[in-house]
Protein backbone atom coordinates (compact mmCIF):
# COMPACT_ATOMS: atom_id res chain seq x y z
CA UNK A 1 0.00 0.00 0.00
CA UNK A 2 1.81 3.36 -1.02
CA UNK A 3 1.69 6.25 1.34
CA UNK A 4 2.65 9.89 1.40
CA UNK A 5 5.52 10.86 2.92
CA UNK A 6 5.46 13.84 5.45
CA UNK A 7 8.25 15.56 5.06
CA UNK A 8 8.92 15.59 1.05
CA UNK A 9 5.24 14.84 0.29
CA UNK A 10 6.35 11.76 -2.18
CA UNK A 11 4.67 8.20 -2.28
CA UNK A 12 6.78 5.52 -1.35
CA UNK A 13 5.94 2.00 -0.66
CA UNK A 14 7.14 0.18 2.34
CA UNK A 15 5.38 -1.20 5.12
CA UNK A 16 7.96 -0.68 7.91
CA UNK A 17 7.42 3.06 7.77
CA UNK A 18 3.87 4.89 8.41
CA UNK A 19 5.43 8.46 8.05
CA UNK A 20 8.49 9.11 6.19
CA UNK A 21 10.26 7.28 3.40
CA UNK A 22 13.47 5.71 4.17
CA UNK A 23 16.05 8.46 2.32
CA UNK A 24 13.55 11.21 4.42
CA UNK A 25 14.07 9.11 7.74
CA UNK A 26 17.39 9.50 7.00
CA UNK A 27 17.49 12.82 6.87
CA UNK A 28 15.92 13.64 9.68
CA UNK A 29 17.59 11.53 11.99
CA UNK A 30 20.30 13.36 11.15
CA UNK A 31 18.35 16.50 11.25
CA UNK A 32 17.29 15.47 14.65
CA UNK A 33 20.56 13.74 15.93
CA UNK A 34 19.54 10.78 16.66
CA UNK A 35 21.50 7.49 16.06
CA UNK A 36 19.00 4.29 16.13
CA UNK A 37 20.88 1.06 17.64
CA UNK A 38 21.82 -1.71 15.21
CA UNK A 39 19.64 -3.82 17.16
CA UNK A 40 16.57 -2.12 16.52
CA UNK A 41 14.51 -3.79 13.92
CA UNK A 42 13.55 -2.17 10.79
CA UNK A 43 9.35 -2.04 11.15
CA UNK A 44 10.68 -0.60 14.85
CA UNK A 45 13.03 2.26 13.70
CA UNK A 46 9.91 5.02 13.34
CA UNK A 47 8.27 4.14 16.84
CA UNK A 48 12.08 4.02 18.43
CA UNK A 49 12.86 7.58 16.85
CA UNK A 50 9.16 9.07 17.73
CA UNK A 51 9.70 7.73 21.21
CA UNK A 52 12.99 9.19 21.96
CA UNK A 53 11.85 12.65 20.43
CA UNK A 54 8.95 12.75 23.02
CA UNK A 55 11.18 11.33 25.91
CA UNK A 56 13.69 14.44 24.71
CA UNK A 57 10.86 16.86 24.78
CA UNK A 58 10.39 15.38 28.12
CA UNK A 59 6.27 14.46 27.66
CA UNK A 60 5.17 11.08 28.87
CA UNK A 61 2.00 9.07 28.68
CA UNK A 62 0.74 9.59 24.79
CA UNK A 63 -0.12 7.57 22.47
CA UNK A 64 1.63 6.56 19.41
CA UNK A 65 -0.66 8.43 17.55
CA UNK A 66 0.26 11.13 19.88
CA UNK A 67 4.08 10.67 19.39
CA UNK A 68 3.65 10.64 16.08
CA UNK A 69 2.01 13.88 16.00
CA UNK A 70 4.55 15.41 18.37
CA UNK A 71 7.50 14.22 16.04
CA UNK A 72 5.98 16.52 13.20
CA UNK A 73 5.84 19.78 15.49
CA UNK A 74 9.20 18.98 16.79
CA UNK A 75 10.56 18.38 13.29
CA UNK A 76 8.98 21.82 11.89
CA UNK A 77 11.39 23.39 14.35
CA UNK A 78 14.11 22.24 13.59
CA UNK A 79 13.56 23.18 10.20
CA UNK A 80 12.52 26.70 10.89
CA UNK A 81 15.95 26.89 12.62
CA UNK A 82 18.10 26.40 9.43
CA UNK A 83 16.03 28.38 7.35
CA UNK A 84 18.03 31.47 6.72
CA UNK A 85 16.78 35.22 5.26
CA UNK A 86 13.01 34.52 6.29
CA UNK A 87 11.47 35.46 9.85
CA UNK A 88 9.20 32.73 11.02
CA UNK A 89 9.23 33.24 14.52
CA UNK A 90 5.58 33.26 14.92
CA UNK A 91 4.79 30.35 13.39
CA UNK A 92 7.69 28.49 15.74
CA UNK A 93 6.22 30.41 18.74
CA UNK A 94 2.64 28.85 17.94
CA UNK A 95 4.48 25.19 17.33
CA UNK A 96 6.28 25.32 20.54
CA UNK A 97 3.40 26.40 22.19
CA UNK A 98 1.28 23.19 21.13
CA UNK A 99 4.59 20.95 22.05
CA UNK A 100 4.37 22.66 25.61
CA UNK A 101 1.32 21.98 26.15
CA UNK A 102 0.67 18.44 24.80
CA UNK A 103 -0.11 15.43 26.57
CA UNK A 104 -2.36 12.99 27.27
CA UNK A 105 -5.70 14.89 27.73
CA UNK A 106 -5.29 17.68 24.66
CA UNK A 107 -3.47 14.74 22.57
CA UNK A 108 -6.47 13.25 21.88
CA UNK A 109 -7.85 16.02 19.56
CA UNK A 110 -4.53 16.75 17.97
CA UNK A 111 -3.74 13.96 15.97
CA UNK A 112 -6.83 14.59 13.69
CA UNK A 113 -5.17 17.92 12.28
CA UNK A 114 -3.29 17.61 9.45
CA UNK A 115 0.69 18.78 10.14
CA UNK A 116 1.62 17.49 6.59
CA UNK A 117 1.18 21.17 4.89
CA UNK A 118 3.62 22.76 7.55
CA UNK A 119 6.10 19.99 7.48
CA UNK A 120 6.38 20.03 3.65
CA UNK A 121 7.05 23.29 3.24
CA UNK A 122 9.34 24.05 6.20
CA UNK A 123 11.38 21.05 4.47
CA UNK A 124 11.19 22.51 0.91
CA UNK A 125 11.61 25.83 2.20
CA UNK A 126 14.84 24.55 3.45
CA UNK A 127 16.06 23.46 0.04
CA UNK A 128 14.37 26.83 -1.60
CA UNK A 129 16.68 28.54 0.43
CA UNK A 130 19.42 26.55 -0.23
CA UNK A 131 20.00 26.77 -3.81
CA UNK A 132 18.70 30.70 -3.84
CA UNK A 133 22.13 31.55 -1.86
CA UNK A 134 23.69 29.61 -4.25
CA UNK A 135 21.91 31.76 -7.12
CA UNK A 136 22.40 34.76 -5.10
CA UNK A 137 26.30 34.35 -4.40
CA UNK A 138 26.55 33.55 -8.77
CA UNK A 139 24.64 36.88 -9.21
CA UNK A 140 26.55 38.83 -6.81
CA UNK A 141 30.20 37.79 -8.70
CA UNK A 142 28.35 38.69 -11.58
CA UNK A 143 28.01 42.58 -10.45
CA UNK A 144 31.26 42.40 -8.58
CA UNK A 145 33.48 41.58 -11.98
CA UNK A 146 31.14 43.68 -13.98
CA UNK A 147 29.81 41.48 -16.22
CA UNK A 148 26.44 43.01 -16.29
CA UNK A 149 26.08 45.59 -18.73
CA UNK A 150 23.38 47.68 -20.92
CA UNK A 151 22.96 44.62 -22.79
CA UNK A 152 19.27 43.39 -21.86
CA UNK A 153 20.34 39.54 -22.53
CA UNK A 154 22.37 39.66 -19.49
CA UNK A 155 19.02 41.30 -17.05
CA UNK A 156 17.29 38.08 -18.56
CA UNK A 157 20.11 35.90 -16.94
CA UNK A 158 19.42 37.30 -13.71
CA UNK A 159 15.87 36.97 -13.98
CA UNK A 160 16.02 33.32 -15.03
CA UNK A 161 17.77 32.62 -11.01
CA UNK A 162 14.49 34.06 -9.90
CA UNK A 163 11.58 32.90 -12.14
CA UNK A 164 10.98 29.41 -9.97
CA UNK A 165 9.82 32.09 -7.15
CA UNK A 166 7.42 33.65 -9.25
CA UNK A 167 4.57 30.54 -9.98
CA UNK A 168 2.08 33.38 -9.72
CA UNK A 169 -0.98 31.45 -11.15
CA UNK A 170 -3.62 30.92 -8.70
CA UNK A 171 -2.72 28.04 -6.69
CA UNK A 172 -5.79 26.13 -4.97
CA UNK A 173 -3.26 22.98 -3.59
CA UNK A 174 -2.45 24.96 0.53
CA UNK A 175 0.96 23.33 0.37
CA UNK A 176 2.03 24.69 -2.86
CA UNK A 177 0.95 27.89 -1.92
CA UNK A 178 2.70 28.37 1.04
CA UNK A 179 6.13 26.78 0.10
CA UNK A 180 5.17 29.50 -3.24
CA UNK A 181 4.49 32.02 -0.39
CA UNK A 182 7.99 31.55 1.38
CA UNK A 183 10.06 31.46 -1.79
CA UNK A 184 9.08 34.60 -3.21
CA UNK A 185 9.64 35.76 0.53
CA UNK A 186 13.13 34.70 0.96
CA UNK A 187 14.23 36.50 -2.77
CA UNK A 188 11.98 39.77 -1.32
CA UNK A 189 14.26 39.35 2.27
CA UNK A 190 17.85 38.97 0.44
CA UNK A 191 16.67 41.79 -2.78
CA UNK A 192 16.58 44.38 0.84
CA UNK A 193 19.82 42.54 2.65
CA UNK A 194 21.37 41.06 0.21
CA UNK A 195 22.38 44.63 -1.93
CA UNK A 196 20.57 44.18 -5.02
CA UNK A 197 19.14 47.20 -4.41
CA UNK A 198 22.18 49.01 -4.48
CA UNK A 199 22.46 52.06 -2.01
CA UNK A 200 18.54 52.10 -2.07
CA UNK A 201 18.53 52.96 1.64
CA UNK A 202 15.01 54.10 2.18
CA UNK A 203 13.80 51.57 -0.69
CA UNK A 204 15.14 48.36 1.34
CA UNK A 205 13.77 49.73 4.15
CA UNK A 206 10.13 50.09 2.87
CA UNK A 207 10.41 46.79 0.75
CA UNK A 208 11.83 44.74 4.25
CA UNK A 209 8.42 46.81 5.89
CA UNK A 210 6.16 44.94 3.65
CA UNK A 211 7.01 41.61 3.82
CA UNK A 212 5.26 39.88 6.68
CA UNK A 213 4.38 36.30 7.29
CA UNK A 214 0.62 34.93 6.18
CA UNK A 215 -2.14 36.68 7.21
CA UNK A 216 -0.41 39.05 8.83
CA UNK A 217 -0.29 42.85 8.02
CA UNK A 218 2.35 45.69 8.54
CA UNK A 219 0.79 48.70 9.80
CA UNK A 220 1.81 52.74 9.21
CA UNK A 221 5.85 53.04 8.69
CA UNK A 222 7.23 56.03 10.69
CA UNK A 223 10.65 57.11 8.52
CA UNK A 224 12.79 58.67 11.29
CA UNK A 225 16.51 57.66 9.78
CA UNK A 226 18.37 61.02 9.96
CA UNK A 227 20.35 60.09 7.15
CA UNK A 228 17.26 59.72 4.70
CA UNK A 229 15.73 62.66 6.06
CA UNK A 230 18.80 64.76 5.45
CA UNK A 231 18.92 63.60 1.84
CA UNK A 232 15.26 64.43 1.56
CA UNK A 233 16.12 68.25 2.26
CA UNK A 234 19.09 68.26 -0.45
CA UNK A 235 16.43 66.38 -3.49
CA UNK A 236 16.15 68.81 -6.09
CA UNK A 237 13.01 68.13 -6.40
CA UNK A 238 11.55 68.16 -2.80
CA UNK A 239 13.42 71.88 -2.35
CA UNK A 240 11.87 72.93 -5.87
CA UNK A 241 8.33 71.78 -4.33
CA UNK A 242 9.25 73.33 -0.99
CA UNK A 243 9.98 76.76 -2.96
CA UNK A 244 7.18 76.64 -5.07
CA UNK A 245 5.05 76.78 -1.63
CA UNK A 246 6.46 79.21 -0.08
CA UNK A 247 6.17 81.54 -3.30
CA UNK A 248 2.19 81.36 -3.46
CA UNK A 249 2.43 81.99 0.67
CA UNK A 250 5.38 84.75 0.77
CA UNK A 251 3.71 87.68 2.02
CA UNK A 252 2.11 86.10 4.78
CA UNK A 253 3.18 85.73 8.39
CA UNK A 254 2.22 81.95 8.63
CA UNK A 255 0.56 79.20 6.26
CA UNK A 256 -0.59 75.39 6.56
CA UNK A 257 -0.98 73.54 3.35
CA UNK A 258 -3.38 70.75 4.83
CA UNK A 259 -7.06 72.01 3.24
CA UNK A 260 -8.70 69.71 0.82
CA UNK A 261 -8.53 72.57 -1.94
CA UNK A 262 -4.73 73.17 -1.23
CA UNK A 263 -3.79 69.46 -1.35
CA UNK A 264 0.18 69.47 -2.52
CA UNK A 265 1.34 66.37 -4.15
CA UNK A 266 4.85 65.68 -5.93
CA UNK A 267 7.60 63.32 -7.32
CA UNK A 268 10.72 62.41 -6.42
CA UNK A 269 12.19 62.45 -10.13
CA UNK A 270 16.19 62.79 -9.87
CA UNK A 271 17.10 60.85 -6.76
CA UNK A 272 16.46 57.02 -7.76
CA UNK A 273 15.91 55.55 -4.45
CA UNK A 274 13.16 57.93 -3.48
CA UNK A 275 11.72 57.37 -6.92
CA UNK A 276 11.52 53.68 -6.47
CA UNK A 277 10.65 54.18 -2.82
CA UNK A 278 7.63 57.17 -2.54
CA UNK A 279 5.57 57.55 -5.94
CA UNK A 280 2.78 60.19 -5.54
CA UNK A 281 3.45 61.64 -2.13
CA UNK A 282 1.29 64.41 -0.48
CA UNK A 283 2.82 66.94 1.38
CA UNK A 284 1.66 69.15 4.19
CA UNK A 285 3.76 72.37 5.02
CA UNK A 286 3.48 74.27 7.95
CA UNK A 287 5.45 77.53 8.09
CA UNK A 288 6.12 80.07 9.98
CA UNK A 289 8.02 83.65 9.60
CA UNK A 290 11.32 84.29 12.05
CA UNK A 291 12.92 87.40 12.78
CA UNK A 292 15.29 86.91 9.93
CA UNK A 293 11.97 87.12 7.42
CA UNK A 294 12.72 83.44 6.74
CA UNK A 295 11.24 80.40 7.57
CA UNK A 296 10.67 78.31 9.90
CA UNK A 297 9.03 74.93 8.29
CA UNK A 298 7.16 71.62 9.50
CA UNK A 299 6.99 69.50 6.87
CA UNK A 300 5.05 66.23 6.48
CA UNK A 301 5.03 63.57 3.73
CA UNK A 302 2.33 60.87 3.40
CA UNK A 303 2.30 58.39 0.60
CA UNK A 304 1.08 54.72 -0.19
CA UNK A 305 3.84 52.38 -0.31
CA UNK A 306 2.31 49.99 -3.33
CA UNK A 307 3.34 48.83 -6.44
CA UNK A 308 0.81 50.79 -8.64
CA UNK A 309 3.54 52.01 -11.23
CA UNK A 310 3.72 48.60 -13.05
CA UNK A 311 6.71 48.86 -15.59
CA UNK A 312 6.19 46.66 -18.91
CA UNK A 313 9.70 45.67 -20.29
CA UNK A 314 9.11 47.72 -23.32
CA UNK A 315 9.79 50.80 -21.19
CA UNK A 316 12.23 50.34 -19.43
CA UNK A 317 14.38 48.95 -22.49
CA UNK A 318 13.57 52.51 -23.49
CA UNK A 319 15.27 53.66 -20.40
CA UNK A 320 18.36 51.90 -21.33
CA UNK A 321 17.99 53.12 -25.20
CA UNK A 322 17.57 56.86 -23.41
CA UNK A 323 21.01 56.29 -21.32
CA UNK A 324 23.00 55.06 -23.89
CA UNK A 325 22.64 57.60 -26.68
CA UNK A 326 23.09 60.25 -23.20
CA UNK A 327 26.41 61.80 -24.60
CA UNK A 328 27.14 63.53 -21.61
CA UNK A 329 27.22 60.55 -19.47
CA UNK A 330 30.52 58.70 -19.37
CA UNK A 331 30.90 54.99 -20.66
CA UNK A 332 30.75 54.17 -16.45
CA UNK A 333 27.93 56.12 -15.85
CA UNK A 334 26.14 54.45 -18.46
CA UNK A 335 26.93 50.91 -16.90
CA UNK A 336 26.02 51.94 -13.42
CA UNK A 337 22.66 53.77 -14.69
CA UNK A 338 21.70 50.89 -16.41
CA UNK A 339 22.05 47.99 -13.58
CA UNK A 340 20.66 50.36 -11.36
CA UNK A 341 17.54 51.22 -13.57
CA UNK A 342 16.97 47.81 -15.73
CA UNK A 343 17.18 46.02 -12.75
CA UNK A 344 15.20 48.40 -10.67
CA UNK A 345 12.09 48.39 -13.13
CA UNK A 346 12.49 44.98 -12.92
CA UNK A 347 11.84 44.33 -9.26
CA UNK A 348 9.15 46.64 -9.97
CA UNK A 349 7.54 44.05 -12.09
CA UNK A 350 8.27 41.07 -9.55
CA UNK A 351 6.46 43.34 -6.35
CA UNK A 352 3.53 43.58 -8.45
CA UNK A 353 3.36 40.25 -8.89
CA UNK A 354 4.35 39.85 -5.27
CA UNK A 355 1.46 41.79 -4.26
CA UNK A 356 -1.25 40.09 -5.70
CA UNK A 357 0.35 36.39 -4.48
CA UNK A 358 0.17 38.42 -1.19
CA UNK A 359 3.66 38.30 -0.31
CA UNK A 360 4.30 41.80 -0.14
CA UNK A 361 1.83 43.99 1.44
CA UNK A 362 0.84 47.59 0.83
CA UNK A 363 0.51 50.38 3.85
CA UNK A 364 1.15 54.29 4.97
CA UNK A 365 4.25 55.86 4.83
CA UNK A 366 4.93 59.04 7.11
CA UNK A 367 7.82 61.21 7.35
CA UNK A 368 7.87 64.16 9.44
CA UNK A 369 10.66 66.41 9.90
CA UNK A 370 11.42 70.96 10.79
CA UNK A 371 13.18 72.75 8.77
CA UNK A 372 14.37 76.03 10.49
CA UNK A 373 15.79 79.33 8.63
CA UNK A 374 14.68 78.18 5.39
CA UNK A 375 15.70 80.74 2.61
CA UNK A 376 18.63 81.96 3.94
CA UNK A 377 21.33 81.31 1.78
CA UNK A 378 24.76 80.13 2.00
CA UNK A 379 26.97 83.69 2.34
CA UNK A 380 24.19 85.39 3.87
């Protein structure tokens, strides 16, 4: 009679084992350390192994059944242990929970709930996230020796490491979605850790913000990092808005921006990680005239971190067309604009996609910050 194994979700035939198949047992007794005795007969090995994991876990008086059960939750935590780049720490504090409190008594509802889902893809998340640091450390020599250029044959090399993450179609089979889930969630953890995003500060920051395990949702992001909020105040294009205000409000004494009817939005167009980062911001200023007839300035941003500004590959081999032929931009430049931006638009494409697999959730940005003496210039 063939029966499903647990841990790699494979049929395999062999009556000696109820759970696992014998290269899985394998596995995780050396997962789990344990070393079963010559003497221990084959049909035996899975009760001797289930028994010693509950006697470890210190729990006495279940039932096989019960063991058995107990084995899985152990096992998921061991797995969630090696995994690397993805926080699961919910889901082990719920399993360890269920181990602590097991025995007899709340045993004998436990066994009739399925562990098979969580088991499989803790163990295939495991391997997922195996052979993406493998990818990951091939992509990485790849930018370190230069070997990406404006060529867009050599963006489609880096997408084909990441295109097994991305089985977007609508998956009805809970498994498969949730080992789907945890891939795209582990390339999504390494894009903001692992420097593919360059010196995309706040980017990272807000990408790392919307990642969040199932069924969970990240609330309102506060950006506070003096850096970023220093480089906000030297964007072009922030000052230009910031002037622009202050011009309609000049002769008077003091001025809010925050009335339906007065509504100030605007891009970040010249500063790449802001672009990537805040799309359509609104902005609310709040100034104030000193003794010096400058300004004194409150200033607070609000956007929607989403993914709303798909990019079809079209345009953004336009971008690379518009860089190139650029003949103010040095041969350098061009390289460094065009791994930045092909590569950028690209993720763009992948968050979308991200987003509707519900990986990668959407929420409020808000960045408040003074401004003090404003208009007083340098030599003054």
């Amino acid at each position: 009679m063939s029966k499903k194994c647990k841990l790699c979700g494979k049929t395999f035939n062999n009556n000696n084992h109820r759970l696992f198949g014998p290269s899985c047992f394998k596995k995780i007794s050396e997962l789990s350390n344990i070393i079963i005795p010559k003497n221990i007969k084959e049909k035996d090995k899975e009760r001797y192994m289930c028994s010693l994991i509950t006697k470890r876990l210190n729990i006495k008086g279940l039932t096989m059944k019960q063991k058995h059960y107990l084995t899985e939750l152990y096992l998921i935590t061991l797995y969630i242990d090696k995994i690397e780049y993805v926080n699961l720490n919910k889901l082990k504090e719920k399993i360890q929970k269920q181990i602590e409190n097991m025995n007899f008594l709340t045993g004998l509802l436990l066994p009739n709930k399925d562990l098979s889902m969580v088991l499989y893809s803790m163990y295939s998340l495991h391997n997922a996230t195996d052979k993406f640091k493998n990818n990951l450390h091939e992509i990485e020599e790849m930018y370190n020796k230069k070997q990406i250029n404006e060529n867009i044959k050599n963006d489609k090399k880096i997408i084909q490491y990441f295109q097994y993450m991305f089985k977007v179609r609508k998956i009805f089979n809970p498994k498969e979605y949730t080992l789907n889930y945890y891939k795209q969630y582990i390339f999504w953890e390494t894009v903001t850790s692992g420097g593919l995003l360059f010196n995309y500060k706040l980017a990272s920051k807000l990408l790392k913000h919307s990642l969040s395990e199932i069924g969970e949702n990240p609330g309102t992001y506060n950006i506070t990092d003096k850096n970023i909020i220093e480089d906000i105040k030297k964007d072009v294009d922030f000052t230009k808005k910031i002037d622009e205000i202050i011009k309609v409000h000049n002769k008077e004494q003091y001025f809010k921006t925050e009335t339906e009817g007065e509504k100030e939005t605007f891009t970040f167009e010249n500063n790449t990680d802001f672009k990537f980062a805040i799309h359509n911001a609104e902005i609310i200023v709040e100034g104030k005239k000193n003794e010096e007839n400058n300004w004194n300035l409150e200033i607070e941003i609000l956007d929607r971190f989403d993914f709303t500004d798909f990019i079809f590959p079209e345009e953004y081999n336009d971008k690379y067309k518009e860089i190139n032929e650029n003949e103010n931009k040095t041969q350098k430049q061009k390289l460094d604009s065009s791994m930045k931006n092909g590569l950028g638009y690209t993720l763009n494409n992948m968050a979308l996609a991200s987003v509707q697999y519900g990986v990668l959730k959407e929420y409020d940005v808000k960045i408040s910050f003074p401004m003090y003496n404003y208009g007083k210039k340098e030599g003054d």
